[in-house]
Protein backbone atom coordinates (compact mmCIF):
# COMPACT_ATOMS: atom_id res chain seq x y z
CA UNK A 1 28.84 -112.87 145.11
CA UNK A 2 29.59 -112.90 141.27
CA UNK A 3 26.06 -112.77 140.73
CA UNK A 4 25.29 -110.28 142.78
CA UNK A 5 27.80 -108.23 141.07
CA UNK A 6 27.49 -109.14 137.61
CA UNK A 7 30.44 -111.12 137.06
CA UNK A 8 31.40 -113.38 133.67
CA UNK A 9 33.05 -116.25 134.57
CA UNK A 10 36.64 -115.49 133.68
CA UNK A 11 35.96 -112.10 136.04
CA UNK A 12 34.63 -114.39 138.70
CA UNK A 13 38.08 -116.51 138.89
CA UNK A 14 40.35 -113.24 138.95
CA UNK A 15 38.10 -112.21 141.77
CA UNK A 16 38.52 -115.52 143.41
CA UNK A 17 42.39 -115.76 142.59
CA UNK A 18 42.99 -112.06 143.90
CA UNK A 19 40.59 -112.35 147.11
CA UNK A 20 42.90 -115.85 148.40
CA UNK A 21 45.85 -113.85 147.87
CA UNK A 22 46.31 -112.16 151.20
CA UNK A 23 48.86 -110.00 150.18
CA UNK A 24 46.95 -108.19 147.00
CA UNK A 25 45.57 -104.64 147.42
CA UNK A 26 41.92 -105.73 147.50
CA UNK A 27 41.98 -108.23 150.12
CA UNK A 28 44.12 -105.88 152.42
CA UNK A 29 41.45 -103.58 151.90
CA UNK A 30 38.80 -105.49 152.99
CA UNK A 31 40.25 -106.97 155.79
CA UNK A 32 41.42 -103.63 157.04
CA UNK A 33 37.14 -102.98 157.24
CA UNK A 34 37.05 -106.13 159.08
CA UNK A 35 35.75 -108.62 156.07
CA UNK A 36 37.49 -111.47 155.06
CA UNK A 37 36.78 -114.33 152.24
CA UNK A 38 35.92 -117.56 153.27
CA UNK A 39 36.22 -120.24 150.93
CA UNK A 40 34.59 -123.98 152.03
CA UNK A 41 36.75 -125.72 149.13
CA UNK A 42 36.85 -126.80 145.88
CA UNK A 43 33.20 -126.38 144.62
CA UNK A 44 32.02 -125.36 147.62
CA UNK A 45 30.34 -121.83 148.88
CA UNK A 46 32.71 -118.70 148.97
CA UNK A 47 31.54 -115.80 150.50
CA UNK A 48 32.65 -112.23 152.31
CA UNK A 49 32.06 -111.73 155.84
CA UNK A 50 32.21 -109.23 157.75
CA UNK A 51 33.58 -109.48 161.90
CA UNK A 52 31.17 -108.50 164.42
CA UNK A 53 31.64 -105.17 165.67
C-alpha cells in the first residue's frame, strides 16, 4: 500500500498508526465504504479490503 502510494517511511508508520486506530477520522471513513485494514502482525502483510457487496 505505501508503495503504491508513494509513501516515505516515517509517512508509512503514521498511516499504519492512524489506520489501527478505529476511532480516527480516516479509518471511520473507510469503514463507513465498507473497507477495513487488516494487519497479519508484526512484520507481516497489511492491507485494505474491501467487504463484498
Amino acid at each position: 500500500m505505501a508503495r503504491e502510494l508513494g509513501l516515505k517511511q516515517d509517512a508509512k508508520k503514521d498511516l499504519q498508526k492512524n489506520l489501527r486506530n478505529e476511532n480516527h477520522r480516516t479509518t471511520m471513513a473507510l469503514k463507513a465504504r465498507g473497507v477495513t485494514y487488516v494487519s497479519t502482525g508484526r512484520g507481516g502483510k497489511s492491507e485494505l479490503v474491501k467487504e463484498a457487496a
